[in-house]
PDB file of N, CA and C in Angstrom:
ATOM      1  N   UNK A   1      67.499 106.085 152.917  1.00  0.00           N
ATOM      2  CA  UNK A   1      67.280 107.517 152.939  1.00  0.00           C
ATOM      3  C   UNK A   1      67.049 107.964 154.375  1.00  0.00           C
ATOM      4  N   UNK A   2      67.586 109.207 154.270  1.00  0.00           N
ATOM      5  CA  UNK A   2      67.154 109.898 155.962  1.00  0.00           C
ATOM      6  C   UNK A   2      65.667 110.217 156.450  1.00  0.00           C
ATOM      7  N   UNK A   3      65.307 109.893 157.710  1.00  0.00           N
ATOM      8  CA  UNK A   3      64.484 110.195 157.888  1.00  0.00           C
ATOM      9  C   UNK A   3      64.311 112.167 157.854  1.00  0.00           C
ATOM     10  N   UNK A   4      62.735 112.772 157.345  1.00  0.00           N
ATOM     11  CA  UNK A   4      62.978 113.685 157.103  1.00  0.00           C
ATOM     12  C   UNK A   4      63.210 114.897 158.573  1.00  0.00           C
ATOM     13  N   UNK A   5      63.670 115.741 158.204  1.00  0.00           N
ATOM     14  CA  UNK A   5      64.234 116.548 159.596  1.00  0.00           C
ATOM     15  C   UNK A   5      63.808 118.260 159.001  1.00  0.00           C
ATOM     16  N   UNK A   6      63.147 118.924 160.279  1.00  0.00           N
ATOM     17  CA  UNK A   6      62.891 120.103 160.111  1.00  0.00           C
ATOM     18  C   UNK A   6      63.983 121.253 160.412  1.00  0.00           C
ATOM     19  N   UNK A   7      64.516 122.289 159.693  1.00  0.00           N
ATOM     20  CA  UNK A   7      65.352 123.499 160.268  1.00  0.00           C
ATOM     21  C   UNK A   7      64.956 124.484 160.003  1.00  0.00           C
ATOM     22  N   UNK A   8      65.519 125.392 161.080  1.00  0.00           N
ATOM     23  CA  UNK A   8      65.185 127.005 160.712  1.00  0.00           C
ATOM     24  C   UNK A   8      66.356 127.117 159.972  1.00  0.00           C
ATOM     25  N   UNK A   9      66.119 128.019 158.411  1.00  0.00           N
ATOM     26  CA  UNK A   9      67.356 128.196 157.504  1.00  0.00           C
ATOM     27  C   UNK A   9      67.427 129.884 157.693  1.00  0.00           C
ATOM     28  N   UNK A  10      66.606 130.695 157.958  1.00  0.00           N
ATOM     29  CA  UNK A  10      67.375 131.840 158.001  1.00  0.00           C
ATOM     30  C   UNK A  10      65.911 132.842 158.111  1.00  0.00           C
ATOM     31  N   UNK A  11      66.016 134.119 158.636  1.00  0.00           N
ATOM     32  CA  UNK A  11      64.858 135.030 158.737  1.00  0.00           C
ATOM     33  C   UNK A  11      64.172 135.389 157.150  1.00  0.00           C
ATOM     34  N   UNK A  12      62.918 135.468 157.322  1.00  0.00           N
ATOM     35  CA  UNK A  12      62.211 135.980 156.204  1.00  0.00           C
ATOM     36  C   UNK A  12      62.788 137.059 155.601  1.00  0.00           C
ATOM     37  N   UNK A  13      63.093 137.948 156.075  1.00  0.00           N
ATOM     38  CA  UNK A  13      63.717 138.871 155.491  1.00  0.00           C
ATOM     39  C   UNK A  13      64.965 138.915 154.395  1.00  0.00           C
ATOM     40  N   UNK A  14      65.740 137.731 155.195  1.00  0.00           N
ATOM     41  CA  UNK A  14      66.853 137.455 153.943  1.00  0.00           C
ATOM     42  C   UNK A  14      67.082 137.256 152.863  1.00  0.00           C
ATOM     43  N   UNK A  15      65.995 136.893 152.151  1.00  0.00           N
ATOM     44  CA  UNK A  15      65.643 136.308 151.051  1.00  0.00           C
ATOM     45  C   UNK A  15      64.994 137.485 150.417  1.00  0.00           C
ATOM     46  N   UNK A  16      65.349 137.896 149.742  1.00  0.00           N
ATOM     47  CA  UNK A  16      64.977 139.393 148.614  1.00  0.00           C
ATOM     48  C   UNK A  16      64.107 138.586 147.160  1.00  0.00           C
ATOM     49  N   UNK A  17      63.237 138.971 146.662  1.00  0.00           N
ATOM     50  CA  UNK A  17      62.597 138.183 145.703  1.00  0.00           C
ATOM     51  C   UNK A  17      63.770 138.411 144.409  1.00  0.00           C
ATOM     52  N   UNK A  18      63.967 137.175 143.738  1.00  0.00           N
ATOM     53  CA  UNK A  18      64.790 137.127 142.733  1.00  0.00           C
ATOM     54  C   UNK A  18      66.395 137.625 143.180  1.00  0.00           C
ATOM     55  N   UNK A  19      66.898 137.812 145.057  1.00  0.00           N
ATOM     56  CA  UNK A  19      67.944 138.222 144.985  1.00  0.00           C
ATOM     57  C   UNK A  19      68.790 136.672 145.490  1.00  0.00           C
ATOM     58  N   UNK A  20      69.729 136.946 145.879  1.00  0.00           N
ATOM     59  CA  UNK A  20      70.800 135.940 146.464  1.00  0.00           C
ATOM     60  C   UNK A  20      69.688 135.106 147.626  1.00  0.00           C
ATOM     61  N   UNK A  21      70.411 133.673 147.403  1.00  0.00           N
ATOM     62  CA  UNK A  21      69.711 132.754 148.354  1.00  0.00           C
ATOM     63  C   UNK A  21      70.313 132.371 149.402  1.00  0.00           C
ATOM     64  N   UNK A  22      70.096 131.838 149.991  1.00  0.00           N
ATOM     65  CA  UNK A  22      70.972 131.481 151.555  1.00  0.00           C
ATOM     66  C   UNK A  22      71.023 130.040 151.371  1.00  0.00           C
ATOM     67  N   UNK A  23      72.238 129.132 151.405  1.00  0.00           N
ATOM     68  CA  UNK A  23      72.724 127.889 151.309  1.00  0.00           C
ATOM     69  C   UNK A  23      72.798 127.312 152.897  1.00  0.00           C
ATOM     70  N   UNK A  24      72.074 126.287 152.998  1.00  0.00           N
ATOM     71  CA  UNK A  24      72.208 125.669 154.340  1.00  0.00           C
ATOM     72  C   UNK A  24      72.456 123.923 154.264  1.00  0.00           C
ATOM     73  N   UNK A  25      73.015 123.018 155.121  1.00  0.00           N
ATOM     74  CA  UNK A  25      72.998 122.085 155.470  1.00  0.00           C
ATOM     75  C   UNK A  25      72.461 121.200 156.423  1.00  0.00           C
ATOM     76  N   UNK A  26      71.296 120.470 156.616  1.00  0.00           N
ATOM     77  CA  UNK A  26      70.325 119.886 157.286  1.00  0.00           C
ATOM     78  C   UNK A  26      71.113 118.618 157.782  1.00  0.00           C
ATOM     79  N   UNK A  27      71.401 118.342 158.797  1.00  0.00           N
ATOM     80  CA  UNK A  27      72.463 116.941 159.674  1.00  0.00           C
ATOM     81  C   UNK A  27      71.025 115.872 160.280  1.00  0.00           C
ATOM     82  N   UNK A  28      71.019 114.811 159.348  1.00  0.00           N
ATOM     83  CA  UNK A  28      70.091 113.932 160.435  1.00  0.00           C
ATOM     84  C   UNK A  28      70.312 112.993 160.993  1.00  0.00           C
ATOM     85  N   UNK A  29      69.682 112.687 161.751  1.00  0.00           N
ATOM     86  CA  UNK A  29      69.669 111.361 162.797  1.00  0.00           C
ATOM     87  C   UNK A  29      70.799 110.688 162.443  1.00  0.00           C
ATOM     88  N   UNK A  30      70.770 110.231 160.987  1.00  0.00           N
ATOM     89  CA  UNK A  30      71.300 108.783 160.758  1.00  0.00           C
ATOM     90  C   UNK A  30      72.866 109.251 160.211  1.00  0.00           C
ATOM     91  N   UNK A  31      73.480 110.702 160.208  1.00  0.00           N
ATOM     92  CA  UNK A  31      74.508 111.162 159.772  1.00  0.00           C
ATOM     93  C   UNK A  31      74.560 111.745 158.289  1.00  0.00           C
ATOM     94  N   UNK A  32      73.544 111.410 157.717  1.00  0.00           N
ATOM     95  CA  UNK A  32      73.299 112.258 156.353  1.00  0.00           C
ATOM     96  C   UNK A  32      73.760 113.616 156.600  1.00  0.00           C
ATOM     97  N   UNK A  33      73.910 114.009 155.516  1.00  0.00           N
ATOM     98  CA  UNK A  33      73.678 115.557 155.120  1.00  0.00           C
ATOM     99  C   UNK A  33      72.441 115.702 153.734  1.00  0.00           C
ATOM    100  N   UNK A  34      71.965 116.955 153.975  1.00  0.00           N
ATOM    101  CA  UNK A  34      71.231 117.303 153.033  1.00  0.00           C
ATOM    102  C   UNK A  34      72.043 118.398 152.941  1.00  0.00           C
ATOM    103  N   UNK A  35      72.596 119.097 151.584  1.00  0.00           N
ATOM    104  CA  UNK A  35      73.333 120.361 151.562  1.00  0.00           C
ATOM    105  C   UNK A  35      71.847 121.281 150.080  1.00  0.00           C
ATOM    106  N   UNK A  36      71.428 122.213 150.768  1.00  0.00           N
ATOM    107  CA  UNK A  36      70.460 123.205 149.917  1.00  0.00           C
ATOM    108  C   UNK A  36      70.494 124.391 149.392  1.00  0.00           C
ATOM    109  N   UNK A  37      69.847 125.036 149.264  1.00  0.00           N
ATOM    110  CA  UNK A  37      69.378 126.418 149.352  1.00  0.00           C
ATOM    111  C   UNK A  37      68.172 127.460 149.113  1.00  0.00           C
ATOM    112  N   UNK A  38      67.758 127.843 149.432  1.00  0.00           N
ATOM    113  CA  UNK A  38      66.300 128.675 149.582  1.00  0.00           C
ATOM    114  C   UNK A  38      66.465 130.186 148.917  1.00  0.00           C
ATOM    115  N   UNK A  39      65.349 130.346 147.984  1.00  0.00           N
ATOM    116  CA  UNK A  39      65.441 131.075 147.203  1.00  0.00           C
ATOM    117  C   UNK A  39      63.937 132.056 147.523  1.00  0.00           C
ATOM    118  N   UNK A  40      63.892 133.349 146.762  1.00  0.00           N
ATOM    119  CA  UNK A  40      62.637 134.143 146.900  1.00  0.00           C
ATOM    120  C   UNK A  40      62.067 134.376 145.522  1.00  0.00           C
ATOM    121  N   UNK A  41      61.075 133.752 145.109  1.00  0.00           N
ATOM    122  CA  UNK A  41      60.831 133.993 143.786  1.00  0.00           C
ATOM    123  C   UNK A  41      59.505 134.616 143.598  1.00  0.00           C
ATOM    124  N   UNK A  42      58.949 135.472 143.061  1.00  0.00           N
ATOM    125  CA  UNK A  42      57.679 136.147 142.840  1.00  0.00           C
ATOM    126  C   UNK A  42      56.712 136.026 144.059  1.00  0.00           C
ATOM    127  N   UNK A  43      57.388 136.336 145.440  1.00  0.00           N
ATOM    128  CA  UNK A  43      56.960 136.503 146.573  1.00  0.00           C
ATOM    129  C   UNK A  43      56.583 135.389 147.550  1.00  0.00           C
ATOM    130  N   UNK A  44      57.465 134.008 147.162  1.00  0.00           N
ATOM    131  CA  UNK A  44      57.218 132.954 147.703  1.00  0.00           C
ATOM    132  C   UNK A  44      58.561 131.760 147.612  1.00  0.00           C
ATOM    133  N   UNK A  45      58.625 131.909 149.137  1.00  0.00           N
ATOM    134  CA  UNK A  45      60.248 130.696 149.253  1.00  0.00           C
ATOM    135  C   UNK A  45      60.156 129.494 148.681  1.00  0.00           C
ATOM    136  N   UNK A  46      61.246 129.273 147.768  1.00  0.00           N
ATOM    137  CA  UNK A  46      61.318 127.851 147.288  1.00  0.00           C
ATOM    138  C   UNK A  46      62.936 127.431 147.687  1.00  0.00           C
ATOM    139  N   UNK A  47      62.200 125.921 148.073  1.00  0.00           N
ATOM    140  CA  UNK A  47      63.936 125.360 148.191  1.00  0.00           C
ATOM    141  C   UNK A  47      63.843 124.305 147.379  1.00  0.00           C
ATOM    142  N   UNK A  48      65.847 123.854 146.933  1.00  0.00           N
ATOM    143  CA  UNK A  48      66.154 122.933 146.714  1.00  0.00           C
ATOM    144  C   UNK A  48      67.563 122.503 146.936  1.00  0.00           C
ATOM    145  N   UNK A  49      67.475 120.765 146.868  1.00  0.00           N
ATOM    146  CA  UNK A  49      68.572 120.623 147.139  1.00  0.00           C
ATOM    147  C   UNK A  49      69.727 120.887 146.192  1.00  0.00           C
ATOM    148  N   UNK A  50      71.011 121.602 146.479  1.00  0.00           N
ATOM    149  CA  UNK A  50      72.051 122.179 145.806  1.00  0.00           C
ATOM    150  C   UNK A  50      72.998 121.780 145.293  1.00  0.00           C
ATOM    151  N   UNK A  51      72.181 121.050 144.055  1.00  0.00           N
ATOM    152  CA  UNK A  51      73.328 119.554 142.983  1.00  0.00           C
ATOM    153  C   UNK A  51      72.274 119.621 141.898  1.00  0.00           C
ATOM    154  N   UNK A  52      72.868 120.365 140.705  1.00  0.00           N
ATOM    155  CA  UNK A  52      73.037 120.308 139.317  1.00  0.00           C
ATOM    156  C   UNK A  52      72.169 119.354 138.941  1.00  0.00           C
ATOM    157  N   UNK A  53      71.367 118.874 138.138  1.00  0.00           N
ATOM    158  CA  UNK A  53      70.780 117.207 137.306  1.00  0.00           C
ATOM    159  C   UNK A  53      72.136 117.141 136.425  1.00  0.00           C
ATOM    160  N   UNK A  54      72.598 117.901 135.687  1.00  0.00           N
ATOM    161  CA  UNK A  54      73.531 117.329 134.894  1.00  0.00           C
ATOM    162  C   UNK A  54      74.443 116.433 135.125  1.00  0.00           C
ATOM    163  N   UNK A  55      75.643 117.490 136.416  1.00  0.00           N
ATOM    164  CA  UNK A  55      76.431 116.607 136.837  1.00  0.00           C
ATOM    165  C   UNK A  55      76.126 117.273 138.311  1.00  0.00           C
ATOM    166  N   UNK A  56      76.249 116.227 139.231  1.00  0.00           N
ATOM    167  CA  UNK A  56      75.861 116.335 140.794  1.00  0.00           C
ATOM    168  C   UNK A  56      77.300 117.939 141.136  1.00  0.00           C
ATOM    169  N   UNK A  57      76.596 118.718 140.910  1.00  0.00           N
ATOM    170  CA  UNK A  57      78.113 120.318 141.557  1.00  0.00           C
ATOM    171  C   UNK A  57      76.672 121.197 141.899  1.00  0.00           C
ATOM    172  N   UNK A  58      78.022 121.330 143.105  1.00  0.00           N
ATOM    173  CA  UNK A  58      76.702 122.818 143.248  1.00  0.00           C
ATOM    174  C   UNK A  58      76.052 123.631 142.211  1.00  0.00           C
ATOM    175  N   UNK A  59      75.080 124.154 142.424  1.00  0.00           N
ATOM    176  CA  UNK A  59      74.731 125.480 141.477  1.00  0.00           C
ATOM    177  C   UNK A  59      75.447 126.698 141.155  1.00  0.00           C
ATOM    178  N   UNK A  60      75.338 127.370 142.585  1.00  0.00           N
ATOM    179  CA  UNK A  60      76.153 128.754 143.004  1.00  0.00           C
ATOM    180  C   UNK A  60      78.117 128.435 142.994  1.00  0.00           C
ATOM    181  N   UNK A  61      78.880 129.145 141.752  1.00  0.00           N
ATOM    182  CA  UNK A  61      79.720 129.302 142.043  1.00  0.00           C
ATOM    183  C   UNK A  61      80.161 130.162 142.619  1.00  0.00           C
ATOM    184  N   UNK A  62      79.858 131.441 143.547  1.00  0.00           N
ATOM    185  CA  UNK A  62      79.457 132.536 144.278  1.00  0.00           C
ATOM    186  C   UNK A  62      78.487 132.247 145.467  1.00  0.00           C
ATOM    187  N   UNK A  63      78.586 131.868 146.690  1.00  0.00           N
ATOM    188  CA  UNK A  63      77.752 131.473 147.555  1.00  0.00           C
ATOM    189  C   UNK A  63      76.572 132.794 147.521  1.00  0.00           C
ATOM    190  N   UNK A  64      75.167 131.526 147.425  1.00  0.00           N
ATOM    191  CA  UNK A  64      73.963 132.300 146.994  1.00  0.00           C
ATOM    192  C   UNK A  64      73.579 133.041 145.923  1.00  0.00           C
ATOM    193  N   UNK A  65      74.483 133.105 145.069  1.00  0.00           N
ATOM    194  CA  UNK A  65      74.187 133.344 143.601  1.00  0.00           C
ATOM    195  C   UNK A  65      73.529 132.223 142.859  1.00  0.00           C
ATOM    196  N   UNK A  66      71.981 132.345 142.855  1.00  0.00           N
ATOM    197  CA  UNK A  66      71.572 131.497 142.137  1.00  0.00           C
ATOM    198  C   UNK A  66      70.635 131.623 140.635  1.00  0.00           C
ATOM    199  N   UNK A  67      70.603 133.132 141.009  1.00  0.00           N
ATOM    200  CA  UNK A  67      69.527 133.360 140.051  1.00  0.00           C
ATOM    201  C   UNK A  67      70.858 134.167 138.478  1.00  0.00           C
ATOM    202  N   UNK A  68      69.727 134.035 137.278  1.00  0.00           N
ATOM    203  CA  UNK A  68      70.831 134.512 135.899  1.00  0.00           C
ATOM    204  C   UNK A  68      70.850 136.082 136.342  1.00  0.00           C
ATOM    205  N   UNK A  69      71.320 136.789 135.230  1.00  0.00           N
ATOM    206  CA  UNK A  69      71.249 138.330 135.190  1.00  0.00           C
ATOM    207  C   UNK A  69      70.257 139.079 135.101  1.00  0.00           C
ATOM    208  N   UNK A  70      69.448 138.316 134.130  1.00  0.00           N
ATOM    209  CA  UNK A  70      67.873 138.729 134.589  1.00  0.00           C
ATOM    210  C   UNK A  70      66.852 138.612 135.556  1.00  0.00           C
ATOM    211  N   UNK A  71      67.458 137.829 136.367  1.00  0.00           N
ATOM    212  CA  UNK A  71      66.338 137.250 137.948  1.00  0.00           C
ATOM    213  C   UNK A  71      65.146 136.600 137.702  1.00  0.00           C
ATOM    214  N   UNK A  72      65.661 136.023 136.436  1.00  0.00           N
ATOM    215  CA  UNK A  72      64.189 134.886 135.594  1.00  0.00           C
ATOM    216  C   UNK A  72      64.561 133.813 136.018  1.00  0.00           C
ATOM    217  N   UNK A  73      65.364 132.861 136.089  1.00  0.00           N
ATOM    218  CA  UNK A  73      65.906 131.634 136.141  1.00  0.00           C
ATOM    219  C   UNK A  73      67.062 131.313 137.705  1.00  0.00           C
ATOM    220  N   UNK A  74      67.011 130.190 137.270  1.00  0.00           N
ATOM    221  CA  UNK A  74      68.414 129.712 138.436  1.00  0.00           C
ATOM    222  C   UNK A  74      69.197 129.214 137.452  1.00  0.00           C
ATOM    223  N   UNK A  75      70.190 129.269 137.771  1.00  0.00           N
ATOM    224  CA  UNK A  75      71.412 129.326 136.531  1.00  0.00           C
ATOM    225  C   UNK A  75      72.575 127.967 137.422  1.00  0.00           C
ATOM    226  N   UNK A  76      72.663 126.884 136.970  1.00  0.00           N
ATOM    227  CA  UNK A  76      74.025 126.080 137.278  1.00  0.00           C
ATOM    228  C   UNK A  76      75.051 127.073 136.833  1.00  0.00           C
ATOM    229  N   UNK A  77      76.238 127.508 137.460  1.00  0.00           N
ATOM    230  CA  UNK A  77      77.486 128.277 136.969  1.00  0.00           C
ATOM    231  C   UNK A  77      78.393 127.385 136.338  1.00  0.00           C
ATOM    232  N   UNK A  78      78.069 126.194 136.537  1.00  0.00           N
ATOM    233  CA  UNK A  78      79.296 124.637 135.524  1.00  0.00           C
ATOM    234  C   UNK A  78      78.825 124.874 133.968  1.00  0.00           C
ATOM    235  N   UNK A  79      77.246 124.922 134.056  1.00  0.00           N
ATOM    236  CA  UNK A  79      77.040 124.165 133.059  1.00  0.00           C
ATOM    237  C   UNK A  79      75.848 125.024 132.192  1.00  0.00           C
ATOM    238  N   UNK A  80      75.588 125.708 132.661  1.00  0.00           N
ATOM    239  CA  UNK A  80      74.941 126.539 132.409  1.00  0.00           C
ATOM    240  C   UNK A  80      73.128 126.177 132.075  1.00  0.00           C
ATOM    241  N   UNK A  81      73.315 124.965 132.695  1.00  0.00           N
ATOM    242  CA  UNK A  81      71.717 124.781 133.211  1.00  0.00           C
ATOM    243  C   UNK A  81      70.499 125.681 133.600  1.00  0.00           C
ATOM    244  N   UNK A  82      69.450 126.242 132.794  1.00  0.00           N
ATOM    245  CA  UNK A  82      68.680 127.092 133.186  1.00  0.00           C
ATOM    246  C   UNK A  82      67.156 126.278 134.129  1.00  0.00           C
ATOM    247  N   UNK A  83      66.944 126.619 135.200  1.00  0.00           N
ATOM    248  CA  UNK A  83      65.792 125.884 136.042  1.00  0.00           C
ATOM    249  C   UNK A  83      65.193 127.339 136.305  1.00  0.00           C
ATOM    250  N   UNK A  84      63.427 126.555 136.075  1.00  0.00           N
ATOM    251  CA  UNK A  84      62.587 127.518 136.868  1.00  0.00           C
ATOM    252  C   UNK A  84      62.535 127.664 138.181  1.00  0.00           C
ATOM    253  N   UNK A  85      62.434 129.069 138.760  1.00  0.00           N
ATOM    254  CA  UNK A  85      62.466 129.109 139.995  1.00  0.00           C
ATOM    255  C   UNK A  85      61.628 128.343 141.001  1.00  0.00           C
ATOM    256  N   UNK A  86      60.441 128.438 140.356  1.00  0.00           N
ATOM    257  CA  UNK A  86      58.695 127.972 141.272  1.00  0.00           C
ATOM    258  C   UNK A  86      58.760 126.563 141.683  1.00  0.00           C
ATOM    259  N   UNK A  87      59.293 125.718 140.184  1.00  0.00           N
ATOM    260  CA  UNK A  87      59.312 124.699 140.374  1.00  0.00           C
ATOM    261  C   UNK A  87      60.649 123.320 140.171  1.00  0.00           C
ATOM    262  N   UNK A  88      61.799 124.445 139.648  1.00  0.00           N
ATOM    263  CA  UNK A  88      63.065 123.648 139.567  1.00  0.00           C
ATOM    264  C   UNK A  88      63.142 122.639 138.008  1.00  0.00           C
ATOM    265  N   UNK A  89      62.270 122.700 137.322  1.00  0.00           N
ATOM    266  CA  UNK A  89      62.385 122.223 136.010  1.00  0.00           C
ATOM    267  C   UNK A  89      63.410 123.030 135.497  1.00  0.00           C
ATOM    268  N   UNK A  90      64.711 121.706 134.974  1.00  0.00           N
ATOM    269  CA  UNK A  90      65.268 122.295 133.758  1.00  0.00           C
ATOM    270  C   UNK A  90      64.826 122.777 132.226  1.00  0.00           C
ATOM    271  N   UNK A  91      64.603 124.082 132.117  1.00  0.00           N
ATOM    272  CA  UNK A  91      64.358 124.389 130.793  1.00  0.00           C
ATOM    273  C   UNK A  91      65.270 124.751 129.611  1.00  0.00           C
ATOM    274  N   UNK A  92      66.447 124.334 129.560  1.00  0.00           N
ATOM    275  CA  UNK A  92      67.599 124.856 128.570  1.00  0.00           C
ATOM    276  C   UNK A  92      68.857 124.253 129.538  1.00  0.00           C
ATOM    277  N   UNK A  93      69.258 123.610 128.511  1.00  0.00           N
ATOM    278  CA  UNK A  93      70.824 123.650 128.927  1.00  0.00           C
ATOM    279  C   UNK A  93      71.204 121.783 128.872  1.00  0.00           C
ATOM    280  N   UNK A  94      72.076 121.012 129.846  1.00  0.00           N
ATOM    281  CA  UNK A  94      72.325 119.601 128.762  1.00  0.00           C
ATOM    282  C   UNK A  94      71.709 118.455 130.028  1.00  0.00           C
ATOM    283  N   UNK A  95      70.460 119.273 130.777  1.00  0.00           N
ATOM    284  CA  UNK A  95      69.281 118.067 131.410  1.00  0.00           C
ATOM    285  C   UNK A  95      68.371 118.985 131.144  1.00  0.00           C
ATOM    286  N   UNK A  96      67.666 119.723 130.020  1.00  0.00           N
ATOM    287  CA  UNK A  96      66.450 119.787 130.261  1.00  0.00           C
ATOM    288  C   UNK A  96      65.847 118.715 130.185  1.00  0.00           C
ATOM    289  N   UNK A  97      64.290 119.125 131.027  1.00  0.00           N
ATOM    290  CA  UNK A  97      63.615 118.425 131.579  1.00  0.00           C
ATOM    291  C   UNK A  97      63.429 117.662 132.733  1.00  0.00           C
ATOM    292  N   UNK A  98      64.845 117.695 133.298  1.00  0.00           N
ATOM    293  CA  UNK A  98      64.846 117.062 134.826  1.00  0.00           C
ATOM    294  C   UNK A  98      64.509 118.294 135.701  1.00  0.00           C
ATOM    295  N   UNK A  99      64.601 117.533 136.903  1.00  0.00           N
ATOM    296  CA  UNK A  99      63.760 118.866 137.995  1.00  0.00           C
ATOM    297  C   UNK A  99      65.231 118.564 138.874  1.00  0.00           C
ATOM    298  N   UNK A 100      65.371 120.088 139.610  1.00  0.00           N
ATOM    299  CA  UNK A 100      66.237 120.057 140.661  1.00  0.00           C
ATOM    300  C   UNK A 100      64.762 119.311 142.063  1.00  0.00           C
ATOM    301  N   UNK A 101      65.637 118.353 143.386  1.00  0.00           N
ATOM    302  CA  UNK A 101      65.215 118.133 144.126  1.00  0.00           C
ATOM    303  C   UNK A 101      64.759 118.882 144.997  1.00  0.00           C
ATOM    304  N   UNK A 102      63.472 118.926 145.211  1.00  0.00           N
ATOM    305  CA  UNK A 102      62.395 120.368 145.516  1.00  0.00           C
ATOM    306  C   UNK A 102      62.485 119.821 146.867  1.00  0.00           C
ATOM    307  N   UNK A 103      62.431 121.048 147.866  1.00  0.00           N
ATOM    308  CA  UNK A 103      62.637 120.797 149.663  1.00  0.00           C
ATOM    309  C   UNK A 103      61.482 121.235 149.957  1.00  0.00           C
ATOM    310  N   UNK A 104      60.700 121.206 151.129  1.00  0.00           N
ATOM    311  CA  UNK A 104      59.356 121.466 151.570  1.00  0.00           C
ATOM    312  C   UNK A 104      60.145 123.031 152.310  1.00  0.00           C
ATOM    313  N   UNK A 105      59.725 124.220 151.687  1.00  0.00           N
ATOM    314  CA  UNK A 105      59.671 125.355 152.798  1.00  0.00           C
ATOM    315  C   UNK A 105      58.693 125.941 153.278  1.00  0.00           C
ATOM    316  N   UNK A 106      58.847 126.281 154.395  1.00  0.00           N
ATOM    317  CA  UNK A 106      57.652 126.814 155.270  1.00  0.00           C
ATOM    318  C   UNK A 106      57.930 128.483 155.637  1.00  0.00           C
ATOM    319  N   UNK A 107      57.281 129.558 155.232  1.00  0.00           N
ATOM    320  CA  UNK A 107      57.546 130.460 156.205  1.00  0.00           C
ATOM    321  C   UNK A 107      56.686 131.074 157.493  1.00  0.00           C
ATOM    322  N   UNK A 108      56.986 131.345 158.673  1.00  0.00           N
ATOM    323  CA  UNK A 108      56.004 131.155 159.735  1.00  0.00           C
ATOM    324  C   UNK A 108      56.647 131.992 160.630  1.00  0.00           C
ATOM    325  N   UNK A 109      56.154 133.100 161.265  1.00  0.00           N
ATOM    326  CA  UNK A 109      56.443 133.897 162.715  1.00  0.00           C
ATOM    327  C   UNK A 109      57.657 134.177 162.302  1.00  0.00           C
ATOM    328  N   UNK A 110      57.871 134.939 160.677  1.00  0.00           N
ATOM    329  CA  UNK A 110      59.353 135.943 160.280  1.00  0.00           C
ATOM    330  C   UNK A 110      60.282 135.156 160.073  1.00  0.00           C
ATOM    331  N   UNK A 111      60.099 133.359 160.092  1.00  0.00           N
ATOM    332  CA  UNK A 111      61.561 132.665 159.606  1.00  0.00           C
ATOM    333  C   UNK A 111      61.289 131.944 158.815  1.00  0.00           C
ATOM    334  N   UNK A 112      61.760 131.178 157.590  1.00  0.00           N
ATOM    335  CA  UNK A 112      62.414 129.943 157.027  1.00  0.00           C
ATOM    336  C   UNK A 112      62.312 129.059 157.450  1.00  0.00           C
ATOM    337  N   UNK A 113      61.694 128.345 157.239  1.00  0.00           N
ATOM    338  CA  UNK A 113      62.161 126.311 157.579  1.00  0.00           C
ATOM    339  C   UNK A 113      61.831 125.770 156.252  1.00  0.00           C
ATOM    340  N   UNK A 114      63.088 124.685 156.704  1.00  0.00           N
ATOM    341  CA  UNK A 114      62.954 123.755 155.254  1.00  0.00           C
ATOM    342  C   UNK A 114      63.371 122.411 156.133  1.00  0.00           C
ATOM    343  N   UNK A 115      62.130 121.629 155.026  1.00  0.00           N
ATOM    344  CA  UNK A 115      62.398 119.859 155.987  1.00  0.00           C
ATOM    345  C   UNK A 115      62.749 119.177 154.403  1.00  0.00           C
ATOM    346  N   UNK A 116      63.601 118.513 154.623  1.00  0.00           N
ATOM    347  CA  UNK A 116      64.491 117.626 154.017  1.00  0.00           C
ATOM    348  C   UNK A 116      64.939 115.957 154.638  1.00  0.00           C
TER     349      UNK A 116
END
C-alpha cells in the first residue's frame, strides 16, 4: 500500500451541501493512484475513494454527480447502490452493508484536503 499523501482537492466553497462533488486523483511516491471524491453533506466534507463495493466502477456516471434526487444518499449510477453520505455505509442495493473507502478530509484557511 501507498504511503499516505496529503492534497489540496478544491476551495471550500465548491462543495454545496448535498450538491455535486469534485472528483480528484492523489499520485504517490510509489506511483499509485488514489482516484476519489469529496462531497458536502449536512455541513461537513466527506471523502471517499471512487469504486462501487459491488463491482469496483466509479460512482458518478456524470462527473460529480453523486448524490440521488433527493440529496439523501450517494447513489452508484451501475448499480444502483444507495450509501450514506456521513459515513459511506451501503444501505440498499446488491452490497448492503459494506462501506465505501472513507478518505481523511480536512477543511482549513477556505480549502479541501484529503490524505489518502
Amino acid at each position: 500500500m501507498a504511503a499516505a499523501a496529503t492534497e489540496l482537492i478544491c476551495d471550500s466553497g465548491a462543495l454545496e451541501d448535498g450538491g455535486v462533488g469534485v472528483r480528484f486523483v492523489i499520485d504517490h511516491a510509489s506511483g499509485e493512484k488514489t482516484k476519489g471524491f469529496a462531497i458536502r453533506y449536512q455541513g461537513r466534507v466527506h471523502a471517499f475513494q471512487n469504486a462501487c463495493r459491488h463491482v469496483p466502477v466509479e460512482l458518478d456516471l456524470i462527473d460529480g454527480h453523486f448524490f440521488d434526487a433527493n440529496r439523501e444518499f450517494l447513489v452508484c449510477s451501475m448499480h444502483g447502490a444507495l450509501y450514506a453520505p456521513d459515513t459511506g455505509l451501503c444501505v440498499a442495493g446488491p452490497c448492503k452493508g459494506a462501506s465505501l473507502v472513507h478518505l481523511a478530509a480536512e477543511e482549513r484557511d477556505g480549502q479541501v484536503y484529503v490524505t489518502a
